[in-house]
Every structure is written in structure tokens, then in C-alpha cells.
C-alpha atoms as a PDB file:
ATOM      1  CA  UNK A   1       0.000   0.000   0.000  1.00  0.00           C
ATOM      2  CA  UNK A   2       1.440   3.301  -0.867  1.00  0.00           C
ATOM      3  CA  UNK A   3       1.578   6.898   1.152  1.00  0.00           C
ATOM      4  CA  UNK A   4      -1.051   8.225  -1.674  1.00  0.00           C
ATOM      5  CA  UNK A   5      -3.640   5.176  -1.261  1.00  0.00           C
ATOM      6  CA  UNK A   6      -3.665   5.703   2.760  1.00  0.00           C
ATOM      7  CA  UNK A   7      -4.367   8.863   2.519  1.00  0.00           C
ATOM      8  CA  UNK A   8      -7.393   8.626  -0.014  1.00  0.00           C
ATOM      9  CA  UNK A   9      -8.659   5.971   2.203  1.00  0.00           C
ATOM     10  CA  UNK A  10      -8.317   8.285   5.351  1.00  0.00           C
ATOM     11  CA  UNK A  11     -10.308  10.696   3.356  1.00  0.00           C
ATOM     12  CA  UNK A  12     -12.642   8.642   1.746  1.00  0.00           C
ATOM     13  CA  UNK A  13     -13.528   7.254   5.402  1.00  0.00           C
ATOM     14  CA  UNK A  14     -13.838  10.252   7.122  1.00  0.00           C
ATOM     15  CA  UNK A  15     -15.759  12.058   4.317  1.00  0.00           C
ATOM     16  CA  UNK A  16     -18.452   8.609   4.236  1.00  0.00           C
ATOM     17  CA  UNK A  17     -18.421   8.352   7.613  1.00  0.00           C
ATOM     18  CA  UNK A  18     -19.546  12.259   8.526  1.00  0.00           C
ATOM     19  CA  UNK A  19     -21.978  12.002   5.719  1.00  0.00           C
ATOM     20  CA  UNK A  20     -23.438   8.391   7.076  1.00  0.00           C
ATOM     21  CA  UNK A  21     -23.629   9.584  10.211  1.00  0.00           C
ATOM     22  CA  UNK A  22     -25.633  12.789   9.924  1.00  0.00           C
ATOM     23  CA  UNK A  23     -27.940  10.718   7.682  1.00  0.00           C
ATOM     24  CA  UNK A  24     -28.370   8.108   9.959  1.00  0.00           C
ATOM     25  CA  UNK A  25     -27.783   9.613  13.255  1.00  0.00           C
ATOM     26  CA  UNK A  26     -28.644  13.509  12.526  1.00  0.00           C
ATOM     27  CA  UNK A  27     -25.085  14.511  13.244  1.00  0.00           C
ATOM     28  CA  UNK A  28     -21.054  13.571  12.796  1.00  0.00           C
ATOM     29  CA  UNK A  29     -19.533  11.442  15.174  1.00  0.00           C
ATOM     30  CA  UNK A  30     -16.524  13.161  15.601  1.00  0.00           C
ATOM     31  CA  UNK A  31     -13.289  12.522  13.319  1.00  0.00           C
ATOM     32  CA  UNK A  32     -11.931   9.637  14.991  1.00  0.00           C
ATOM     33  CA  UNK A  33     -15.324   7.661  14.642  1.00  0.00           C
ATOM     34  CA  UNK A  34     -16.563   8.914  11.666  1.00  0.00           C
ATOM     35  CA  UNK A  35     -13.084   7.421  10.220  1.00  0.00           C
ATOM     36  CA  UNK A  36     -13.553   4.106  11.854  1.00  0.00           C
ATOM     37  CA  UNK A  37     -17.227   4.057  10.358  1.00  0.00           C
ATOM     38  CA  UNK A  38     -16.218   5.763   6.822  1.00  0.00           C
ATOM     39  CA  UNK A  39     -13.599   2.406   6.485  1.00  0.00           C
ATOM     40  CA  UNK A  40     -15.716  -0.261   7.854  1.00  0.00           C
ATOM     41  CA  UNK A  41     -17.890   1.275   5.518  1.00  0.00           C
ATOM     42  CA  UNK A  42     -15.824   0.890   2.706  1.00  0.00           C
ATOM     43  CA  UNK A  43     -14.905  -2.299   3.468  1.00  0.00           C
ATOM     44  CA  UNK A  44     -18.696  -3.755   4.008  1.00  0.00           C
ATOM     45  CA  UNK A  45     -19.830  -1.661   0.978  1.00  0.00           C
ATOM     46  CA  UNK A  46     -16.631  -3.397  -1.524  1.00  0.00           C
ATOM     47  CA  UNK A  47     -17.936  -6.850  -0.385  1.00  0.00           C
ATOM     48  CA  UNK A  48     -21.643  -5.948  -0.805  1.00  0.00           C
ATOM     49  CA  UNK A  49     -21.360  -4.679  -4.336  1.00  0.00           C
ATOM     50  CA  UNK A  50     -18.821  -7.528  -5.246  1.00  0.00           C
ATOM     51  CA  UNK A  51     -21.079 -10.273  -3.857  1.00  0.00           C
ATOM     52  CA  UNK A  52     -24.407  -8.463  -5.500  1.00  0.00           C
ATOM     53  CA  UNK A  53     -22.400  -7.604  -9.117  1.00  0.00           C
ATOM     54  CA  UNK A  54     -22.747  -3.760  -8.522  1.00  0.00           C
ATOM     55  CA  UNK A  55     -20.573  -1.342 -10.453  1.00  0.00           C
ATOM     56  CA  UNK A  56     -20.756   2.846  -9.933  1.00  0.00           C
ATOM     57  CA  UNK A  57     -19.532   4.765 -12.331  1.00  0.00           C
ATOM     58  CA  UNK A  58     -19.566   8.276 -11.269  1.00  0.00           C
ATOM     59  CA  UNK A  59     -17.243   9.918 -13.447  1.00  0.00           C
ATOM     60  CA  UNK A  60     -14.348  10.386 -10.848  1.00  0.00           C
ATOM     61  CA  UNK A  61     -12.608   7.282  -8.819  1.00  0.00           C
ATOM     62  CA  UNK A  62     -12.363   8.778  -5.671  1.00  0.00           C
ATOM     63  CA  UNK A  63     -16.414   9.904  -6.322  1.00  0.00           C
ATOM     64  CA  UNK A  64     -16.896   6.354  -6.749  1.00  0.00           C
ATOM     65  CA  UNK A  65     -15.033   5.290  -3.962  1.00  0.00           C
ATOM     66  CA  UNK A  66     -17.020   7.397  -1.492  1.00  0.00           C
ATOM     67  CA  UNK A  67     -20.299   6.492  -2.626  1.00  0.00           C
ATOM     68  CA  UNK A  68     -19.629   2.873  -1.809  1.00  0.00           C
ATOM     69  CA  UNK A  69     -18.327   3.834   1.124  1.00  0.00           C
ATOM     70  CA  UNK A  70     -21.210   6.306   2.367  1.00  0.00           C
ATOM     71  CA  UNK A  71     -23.884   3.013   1.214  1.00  0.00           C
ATOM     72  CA  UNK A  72     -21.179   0.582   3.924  1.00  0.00           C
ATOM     73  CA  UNK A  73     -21.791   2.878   6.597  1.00  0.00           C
ATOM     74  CA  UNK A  74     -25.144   3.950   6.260  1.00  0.00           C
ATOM     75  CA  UNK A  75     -25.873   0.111   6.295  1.00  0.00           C
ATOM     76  CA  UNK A  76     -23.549  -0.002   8.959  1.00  0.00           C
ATOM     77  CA  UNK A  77     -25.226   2.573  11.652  1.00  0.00           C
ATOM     78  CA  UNK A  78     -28.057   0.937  10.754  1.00  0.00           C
ATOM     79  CA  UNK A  79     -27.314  -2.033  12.100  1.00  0.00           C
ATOM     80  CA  UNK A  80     -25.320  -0.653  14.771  1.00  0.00           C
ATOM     81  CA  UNK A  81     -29.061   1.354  15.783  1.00  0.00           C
ATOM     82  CA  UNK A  82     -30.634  -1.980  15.815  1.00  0.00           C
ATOM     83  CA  UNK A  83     -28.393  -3.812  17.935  1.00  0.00           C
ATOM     84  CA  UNK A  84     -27.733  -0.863  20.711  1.00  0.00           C
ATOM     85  CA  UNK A  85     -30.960   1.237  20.752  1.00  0.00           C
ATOM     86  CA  UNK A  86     -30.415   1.979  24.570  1.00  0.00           C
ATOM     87  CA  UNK A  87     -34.002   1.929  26.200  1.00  0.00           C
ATOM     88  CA  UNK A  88     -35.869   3.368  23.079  1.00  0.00           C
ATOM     89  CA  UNK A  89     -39.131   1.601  22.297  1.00  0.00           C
END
């Protein structure tokens, strides 16, 4: 892995994981979480639209790249909100 393809993963995960999280939560996380979530996110969404044969073509690779990742951690949160809903009924 080269310098240049941590770094677009850094931002790539922080960007998907402050969008997923206002989406599904209302607001960011804060930057160390919404990292963690942005590349869990990217992971989860890379496996989901390999295993379902789904290919975005945005224009842009890094545009592409973030979309995937923004769908893995929406899906994400979601499931995290399921599993931990902390007294809500």
C-alpha cells in the first residue's frame, strides 16, 4: 500500500463516515469515529457490491469510492441502531 492510497482511504472514510452519520444519526460522530465508520464502511460496501455484481460509475474514482463507502456505513449505523438502541421503544 502506498503513502497516496492511505491517505485517499483516510479521506474517503472520514468524508463517508460524517456524511453516514448525519444521515443516519442527525449529526457527525466526531473525526476519529466517523473514520472508523467511513472504512468499515468501505470495506462492508466493496464486499456488498462484489457479492451483489454492482458497479458505480460516477465519473471520478475517488467519487466512486465514497459512494460505496457512504452506502457501507449507512448500512452499517443501521445495524449498529438496531443492535444498541439503549431503552428506546
Amino acid at each position: 500500500m502506498t503513502l497516496e492510497s492511505i491517505v485517499v482511504t483516510i479521506v474517503v472514510g472520514l468524508v463517508a463516515g460524517f456524511l453516514a452519520g448525519l444521515v443516519v444519526m442527525g449529526r457527525g460522530r466526531g473525526w476519529f469515529w466517523n473514520l472508523i465508520i467511513g472504512i468499515l464502511g468501505a470495506i462492508l460496501g466493496r464486499w456488498l457490491a462484489g457479492l451483489l455484481h454492482i458497479s458505480i460509475n460516477l465519473g471520478a474514482d475517488l467519487l466512486n469510492q465514497v459512494v460505496i463507502a457512504f452506502v457501507g456505513a449507512v448500512i452499517l449505523l443501521l445495524i449498529w441502531r438496531l443492535l444498541f438502541r439503549r431503552g428506546r421503544k
